[in-house]
Protein backbone atom coordinates (compact mmCIF):
# COMPACT_ATOMS: atom_id res chain seq x y z
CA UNK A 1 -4.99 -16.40 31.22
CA UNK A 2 -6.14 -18.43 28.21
CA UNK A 3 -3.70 -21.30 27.60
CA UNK A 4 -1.50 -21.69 24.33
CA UNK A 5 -3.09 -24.33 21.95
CA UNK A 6 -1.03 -27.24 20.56
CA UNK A 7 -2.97 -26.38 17.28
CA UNK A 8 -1.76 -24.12 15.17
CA UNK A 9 -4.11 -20.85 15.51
CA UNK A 10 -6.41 -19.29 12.56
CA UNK A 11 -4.08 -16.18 12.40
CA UNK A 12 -1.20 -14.96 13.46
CA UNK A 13 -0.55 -10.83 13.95
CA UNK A 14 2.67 -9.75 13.13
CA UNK A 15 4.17 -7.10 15.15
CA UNK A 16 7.69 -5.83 14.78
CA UNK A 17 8.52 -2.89 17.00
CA UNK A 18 11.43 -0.34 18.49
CA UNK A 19 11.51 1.76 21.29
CA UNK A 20 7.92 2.21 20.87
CA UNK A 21 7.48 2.35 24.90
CA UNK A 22 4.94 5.55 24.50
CA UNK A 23 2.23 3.59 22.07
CA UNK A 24 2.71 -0.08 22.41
CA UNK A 25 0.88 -0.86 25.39
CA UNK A 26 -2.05 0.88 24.44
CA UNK A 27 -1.62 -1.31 20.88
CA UNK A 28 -1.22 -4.61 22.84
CA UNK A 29 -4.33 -3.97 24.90
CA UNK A 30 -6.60 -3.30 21.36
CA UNK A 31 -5.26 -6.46 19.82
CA UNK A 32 -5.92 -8.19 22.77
CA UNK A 33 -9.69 -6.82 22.84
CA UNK A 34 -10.48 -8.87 19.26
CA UNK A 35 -13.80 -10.50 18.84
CA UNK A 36 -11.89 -13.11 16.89
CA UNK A 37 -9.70 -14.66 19.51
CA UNK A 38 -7.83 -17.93 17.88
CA UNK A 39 -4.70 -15.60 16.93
CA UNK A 40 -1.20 -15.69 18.39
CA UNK A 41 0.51 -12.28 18.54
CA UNK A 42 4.38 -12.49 17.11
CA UNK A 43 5.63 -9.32 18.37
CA UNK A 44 9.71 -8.91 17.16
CA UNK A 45 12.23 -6.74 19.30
CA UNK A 46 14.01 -4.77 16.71
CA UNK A 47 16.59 -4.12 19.25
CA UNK A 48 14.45 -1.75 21.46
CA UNK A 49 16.69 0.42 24.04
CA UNK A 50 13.48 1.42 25.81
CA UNK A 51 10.65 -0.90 28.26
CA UNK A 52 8.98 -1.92 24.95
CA UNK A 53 9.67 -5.67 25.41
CA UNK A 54 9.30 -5.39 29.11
CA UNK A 55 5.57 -3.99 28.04
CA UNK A 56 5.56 -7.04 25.92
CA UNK A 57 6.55 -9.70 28.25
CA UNK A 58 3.78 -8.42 30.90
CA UNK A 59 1.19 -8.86 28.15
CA UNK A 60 2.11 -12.05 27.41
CA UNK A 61 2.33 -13.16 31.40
CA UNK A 62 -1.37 -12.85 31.11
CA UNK A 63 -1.70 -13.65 27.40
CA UNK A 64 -0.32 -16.91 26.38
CA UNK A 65 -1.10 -16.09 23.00
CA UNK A 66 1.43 -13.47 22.67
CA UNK A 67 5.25 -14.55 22.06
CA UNK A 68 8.26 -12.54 22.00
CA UNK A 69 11.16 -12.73 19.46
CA UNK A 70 14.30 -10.79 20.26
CA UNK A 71 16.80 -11.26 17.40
CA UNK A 72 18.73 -8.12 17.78
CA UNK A 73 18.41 -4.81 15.52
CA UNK A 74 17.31 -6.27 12.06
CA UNK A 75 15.62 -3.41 11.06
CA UNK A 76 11.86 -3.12 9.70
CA UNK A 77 11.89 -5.89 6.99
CA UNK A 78 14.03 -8.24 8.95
CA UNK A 79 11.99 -7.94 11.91
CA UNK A 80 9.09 -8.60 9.83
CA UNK A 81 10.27 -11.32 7.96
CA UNK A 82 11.17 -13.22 11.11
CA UNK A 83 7.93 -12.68 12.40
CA UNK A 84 6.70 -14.21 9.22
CA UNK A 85 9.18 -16.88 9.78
CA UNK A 86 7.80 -18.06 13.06
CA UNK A 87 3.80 -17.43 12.15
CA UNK A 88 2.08 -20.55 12.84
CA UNK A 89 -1.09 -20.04 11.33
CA UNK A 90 -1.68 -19.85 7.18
CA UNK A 91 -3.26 -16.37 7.81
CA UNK A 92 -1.00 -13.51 8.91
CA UNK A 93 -2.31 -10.08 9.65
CA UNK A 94 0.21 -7.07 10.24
CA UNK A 95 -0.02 -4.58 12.53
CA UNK A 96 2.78 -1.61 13.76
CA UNK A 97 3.72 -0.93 17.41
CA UNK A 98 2.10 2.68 17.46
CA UNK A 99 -1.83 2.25 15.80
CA UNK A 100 -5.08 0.18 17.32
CA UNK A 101 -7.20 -2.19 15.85
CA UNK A 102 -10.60 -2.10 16.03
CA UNK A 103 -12.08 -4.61 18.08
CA UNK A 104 -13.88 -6.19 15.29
CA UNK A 105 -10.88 -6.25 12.33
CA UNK A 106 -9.76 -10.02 13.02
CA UNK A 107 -12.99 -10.87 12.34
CA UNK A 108 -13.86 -9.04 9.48
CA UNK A 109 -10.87 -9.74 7.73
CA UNK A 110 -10.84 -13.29 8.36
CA UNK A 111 -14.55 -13.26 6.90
CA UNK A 112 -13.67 -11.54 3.88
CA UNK A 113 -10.82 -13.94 2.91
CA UNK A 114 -12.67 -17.05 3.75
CA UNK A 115 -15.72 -16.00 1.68
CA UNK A 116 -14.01 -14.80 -1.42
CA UNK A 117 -10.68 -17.47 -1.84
CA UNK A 118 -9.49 -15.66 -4.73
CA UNK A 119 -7.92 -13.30 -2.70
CA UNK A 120 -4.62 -13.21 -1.55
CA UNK A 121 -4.78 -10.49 0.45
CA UNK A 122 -7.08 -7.82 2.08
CA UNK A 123 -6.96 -4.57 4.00
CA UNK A 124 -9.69 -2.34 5.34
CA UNK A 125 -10.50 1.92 5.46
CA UNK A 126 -8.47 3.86 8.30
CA UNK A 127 -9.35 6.60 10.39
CA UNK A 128 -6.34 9.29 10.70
CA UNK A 129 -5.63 10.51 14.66
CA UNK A 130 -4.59 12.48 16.46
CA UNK A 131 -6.57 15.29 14.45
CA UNK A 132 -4.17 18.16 15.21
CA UNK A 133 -1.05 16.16 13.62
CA UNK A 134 -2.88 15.38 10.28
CA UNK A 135 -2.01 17.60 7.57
CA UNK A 136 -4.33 18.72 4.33
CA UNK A 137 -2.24 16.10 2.07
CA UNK A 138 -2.25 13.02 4.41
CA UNK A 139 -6.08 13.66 4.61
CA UNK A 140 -6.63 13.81 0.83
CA UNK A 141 -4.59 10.65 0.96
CA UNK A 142 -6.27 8.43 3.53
CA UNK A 143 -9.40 10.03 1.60
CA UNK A 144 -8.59 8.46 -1.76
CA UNK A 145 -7.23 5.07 -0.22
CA UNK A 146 -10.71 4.46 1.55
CA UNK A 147 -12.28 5.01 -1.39
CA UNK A 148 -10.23 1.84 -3.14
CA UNK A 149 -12.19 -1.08 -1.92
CA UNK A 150 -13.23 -3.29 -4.62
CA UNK A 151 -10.15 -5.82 -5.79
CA UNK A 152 -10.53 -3.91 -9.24
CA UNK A 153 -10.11 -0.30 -7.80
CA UNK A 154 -6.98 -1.74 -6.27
CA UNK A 155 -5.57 -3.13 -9.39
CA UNK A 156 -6.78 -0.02 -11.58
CA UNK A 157 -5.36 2.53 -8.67
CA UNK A 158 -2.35 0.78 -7.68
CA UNK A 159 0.20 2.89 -9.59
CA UNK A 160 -1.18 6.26 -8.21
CA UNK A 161 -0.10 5.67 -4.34
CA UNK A 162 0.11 2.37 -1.95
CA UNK A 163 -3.85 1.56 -1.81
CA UNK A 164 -3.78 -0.37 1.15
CA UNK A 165 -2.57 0.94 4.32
CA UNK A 166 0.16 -1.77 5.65
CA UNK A 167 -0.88 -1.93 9.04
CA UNK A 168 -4.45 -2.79 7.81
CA UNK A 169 -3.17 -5.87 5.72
CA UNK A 170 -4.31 -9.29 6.28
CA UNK A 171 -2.84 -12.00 3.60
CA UNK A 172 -2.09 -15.67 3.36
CA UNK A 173 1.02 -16.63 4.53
CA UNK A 174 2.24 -19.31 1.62
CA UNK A 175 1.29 -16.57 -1.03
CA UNK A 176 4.11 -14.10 0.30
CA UNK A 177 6.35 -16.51 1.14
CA UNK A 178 6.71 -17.77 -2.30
CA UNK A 179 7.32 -14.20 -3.41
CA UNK A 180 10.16 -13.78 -1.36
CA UNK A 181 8.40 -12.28 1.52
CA UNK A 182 9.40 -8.78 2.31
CA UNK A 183 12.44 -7.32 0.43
CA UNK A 184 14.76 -5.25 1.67
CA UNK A 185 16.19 -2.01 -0.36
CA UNK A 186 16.24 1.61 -1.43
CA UNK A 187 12.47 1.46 -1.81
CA UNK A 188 9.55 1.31 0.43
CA UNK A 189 8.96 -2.25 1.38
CA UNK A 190 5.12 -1.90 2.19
CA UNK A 191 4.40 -0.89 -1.73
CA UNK A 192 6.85 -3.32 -3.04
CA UNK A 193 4.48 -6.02 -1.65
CA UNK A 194 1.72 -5.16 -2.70
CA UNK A 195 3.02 -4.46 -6.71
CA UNK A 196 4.99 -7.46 -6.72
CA UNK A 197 1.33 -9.29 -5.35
CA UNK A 198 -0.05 -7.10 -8.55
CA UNK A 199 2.30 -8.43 -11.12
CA UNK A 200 1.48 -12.15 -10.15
CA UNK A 201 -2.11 -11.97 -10.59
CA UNK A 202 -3.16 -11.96 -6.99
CA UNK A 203 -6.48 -10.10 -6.44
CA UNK A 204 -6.96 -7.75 -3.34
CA UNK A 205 -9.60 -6.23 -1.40
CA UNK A 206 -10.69 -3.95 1.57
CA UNK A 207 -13.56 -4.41 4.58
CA UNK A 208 -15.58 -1.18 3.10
CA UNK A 209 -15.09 -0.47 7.12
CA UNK A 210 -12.75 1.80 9.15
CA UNK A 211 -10.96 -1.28 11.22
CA UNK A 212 -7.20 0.18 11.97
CA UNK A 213 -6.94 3.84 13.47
CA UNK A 214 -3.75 4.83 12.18
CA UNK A 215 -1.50 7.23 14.28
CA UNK A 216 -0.18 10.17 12.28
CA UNK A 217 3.40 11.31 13.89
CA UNK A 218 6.32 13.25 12.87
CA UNK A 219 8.78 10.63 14.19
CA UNK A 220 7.25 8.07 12.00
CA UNK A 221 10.07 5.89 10.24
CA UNK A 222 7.81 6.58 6.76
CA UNK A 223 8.48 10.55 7.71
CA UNK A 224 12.29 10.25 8.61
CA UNK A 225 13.31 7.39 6.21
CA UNK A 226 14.84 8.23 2.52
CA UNK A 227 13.35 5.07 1.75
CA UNK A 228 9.66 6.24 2.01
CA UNK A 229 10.87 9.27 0.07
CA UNK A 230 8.52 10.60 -2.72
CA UNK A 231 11.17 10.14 -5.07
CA UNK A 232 11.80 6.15 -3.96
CA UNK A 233 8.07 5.64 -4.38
CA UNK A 234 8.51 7.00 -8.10
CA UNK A 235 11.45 4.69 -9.14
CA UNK A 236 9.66 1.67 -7.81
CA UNK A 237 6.52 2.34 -9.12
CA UNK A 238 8.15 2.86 -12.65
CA UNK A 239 10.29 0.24 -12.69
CA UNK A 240 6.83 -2.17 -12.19
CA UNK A 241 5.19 0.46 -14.79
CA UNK A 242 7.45 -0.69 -17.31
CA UNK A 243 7.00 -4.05 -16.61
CA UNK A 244 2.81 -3.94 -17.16
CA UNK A 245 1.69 -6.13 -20.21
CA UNK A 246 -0.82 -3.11 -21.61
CA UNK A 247 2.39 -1.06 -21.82
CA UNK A 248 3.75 -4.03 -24.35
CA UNK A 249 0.84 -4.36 -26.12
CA UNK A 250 1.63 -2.27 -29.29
CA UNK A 251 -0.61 0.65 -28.91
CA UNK A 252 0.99 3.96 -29.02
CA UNK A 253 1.37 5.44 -25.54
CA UNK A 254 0.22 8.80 -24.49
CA UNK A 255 1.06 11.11 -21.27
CA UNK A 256 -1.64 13.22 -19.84
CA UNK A 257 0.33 15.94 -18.04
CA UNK A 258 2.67 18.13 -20.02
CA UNK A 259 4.29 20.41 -17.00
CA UNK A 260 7.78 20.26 -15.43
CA UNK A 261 7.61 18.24 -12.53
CA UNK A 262 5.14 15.51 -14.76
CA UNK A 263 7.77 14.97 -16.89
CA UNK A 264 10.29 14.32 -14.40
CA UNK A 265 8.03 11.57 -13.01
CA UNK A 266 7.33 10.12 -16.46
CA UNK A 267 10.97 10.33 -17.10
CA UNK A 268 11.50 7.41 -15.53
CA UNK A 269 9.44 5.42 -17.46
CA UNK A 270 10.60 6.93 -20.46
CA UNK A 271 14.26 6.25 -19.26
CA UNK A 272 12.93 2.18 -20.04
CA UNK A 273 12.76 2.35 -23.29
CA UNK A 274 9.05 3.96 -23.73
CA UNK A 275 8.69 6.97 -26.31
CA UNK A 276 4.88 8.74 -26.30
CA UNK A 277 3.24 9.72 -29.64
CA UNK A 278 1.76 12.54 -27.94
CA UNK A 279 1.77 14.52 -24.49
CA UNK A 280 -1.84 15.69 -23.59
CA UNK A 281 -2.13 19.29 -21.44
CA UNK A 282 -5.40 21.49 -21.04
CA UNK A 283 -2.58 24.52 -20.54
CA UNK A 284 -3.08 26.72 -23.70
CA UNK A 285 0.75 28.13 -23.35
CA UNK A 286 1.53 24.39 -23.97
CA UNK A 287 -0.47 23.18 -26.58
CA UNK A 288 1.10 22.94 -30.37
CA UNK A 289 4.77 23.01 -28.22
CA UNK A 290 6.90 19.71 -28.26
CA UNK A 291 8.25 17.75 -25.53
CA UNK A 292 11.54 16.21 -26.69
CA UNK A 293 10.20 16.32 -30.30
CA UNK A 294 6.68 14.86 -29.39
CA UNK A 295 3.58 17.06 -29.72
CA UNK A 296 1.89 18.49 -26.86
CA UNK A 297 -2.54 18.65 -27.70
CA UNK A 298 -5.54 19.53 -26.05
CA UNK A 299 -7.32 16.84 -24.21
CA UNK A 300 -10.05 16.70 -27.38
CA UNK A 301 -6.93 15.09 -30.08
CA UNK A 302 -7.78 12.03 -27.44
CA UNK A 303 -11.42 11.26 -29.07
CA UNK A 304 -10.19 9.13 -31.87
CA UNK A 305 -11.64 5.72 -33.01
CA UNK A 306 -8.32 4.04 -32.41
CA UNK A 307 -7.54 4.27 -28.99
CA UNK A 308 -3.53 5.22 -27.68
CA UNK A 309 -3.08 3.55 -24.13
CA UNK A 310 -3.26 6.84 -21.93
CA UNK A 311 -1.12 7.69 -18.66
CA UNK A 312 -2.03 10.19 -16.91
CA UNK A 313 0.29 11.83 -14.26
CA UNK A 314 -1.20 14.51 -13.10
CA UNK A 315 -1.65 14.03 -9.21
CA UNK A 316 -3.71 17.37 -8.07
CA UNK A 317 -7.04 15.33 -7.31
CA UNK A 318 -9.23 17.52 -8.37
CA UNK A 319 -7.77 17.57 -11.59
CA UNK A 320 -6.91 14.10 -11.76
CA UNK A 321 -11.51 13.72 -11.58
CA UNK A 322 -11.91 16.61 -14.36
CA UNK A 323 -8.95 14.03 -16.72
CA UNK A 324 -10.76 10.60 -15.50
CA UNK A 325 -14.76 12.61 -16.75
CA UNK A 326 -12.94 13.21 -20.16
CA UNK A 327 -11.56 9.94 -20.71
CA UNK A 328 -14.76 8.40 -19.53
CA UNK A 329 -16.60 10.75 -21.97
CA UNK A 330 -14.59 9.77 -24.97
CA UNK A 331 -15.32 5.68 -24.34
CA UNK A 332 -11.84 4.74 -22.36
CA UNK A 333 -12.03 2.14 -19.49
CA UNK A 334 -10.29 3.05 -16.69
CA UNK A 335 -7.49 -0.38 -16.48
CA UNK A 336 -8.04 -1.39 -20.03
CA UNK A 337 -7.50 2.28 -21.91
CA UNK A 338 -5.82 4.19 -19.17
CA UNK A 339 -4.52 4.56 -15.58
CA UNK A 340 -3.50 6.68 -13.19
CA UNK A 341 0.07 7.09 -12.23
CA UNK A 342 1.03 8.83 -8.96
């Protein structure tokens, strides 16, 4: 048994859980396996009706690093904010009830914030499992996050999709407390963390490393819940769309993307306030058409010595490399002439 320090520890995991019986021990026993070992472990009872704390408290009979919290059903941002509440250590590092850690992601994480102090936060790559549950479009997914590492592909990517899998995130404590800490609302909660990080200037970065295997289930809450709904991902990331300085800098705005369901996404940045000068399609049947009375042109009308601030929408990823090659092509910087929206 290794016995509780009066110091406060290095990090501190936060782990909220519910009825998570099935997974949790085997979770428990990978956190406890860390190379880095001057954590604590806050693990929350949301109000489990299952043996989940029991698993808990039998961890934590041989772990004094590991301390329970039962404040009754909260739900998923209460129980994580009172984990953040009672973190000891400046360093928190999250982690859900149902993945594993690998056994070196304390460390690596740790090392990656100490080195490079202009970060406020960091994550790492995942590996998807159990193989037979992962579908084609969760795969493309994880695909494209791991390939966001660098603290600018975060900050030039971070309107397509969440770019940092939660469970992966390591940040400093003071950071997200002054923000508010997690907010609770129609909107996923994971996503509004890290844009509201964004739109304070806070840098983040991944471990180029897989360090959090991340379960894939069909009872997972961001599968069931309305709140992790395509459509709630789309009205938060808008409403911090319209809130980015380039889109306030004067230049004339421009949609890549000219189809139906595009311009039901960029509706709701146009519902803001914002009116394009031009909608950009490589459809023939839709160029030299209009788009509530703006023009709709090839992707060529782009290659112009004044440069329009581009958004492009279009989310099929193979497409989404064929519009990024163009732009390139024509002299835009991905961040300072366009972005991505998801």
């Amino acid at each position: 048994m290794r016995p509780m320090s009066s110091a406060p520890p290095l990090i501190s995991v936060l782990l909220p859980f519910y009825n998570a019986a099935v997974t949790l021990d085997e979770t428990l026993h990978s956190i406890r396996q860390q190379t880095f070992t001057d954590y604590e472990l806050v693990a929350v009872d949301d109000g489990s009706s299952d043996s989940s704390a029991e698993i808990v408290r039998n961890h934590a009979r041989e772990d004094q690093r590991i301390r329970l919290l039962q404040p009754g059903r909260q739900g998923v941002v209460g129980a994580m904010n009172s984990a953040l509440a009672a973190a000891r250590a400046a360093i928190v590092a999250r982690m859900d009830a149902d993945d594993l850690m690998a056994p070196t992601r304390l460390e690596r994480q740790y090392q990656l914030l100490s080195e490079q102090p202009q970060l406020a936060a960091v994550g790492s790559q995942v590996r998807l499992f159990p193989e037979d549950d992962i579908q084609g479009g969760f795969h493309e997914y994880v695909r494209w996050q791991n390939a966001c590492v660098s603290a600018h592909d975060i900050a030039d990517e971070i309107y397509v999709e969440l770019p940092i899998a939660h469970p992966s995130l390591m940040f400093r404590r003071d950071i997200v407390l002054i923000l508010g800490g997690y907010r609770d609302g129609p909107f996923p909660e994971d996503y509004d963390m890290l844009l509201r990080l964004h739109h304070a200037g806070h840098a983040m970065a991944k471990v180029a490393e897989v360090l959090l295997h991340w379960r894939e289930s069909s009872g997972r809450l961001t599968r069931t819940d309305p709140r992790y709904s395509r459509e709630a991902f789309a009205r938060l990331r808008s409403d911090f769309l319209a809130r980015d300085p380039r889109l306030h800098s004067g230049r004339p705005l421009v949609i890549c993307g000219a189809g139906r369901r595009t311009r039901q996404r960029a509706q709701l940045l146009l519902d803001h306030g914002f009116r394009p000068v031009a909608w950009i399609d490589i459809d023939p049947c839709k160029i030299g058409n209009a788009v509530q009375g703006v023009p709709v042109h090839p992707p060529t009308w782009l290659d112009q010595p004044e440069k329009p601030f581009v958004l492009s929408y279009v989310t099929n990823h193979g497409a989404r490399d064929i519009i990024t090659a163009q732009l390139q092509g024509m002299g835009y910087q991905r961040g300072r002439d366009y972005l991505m929206v998801g």
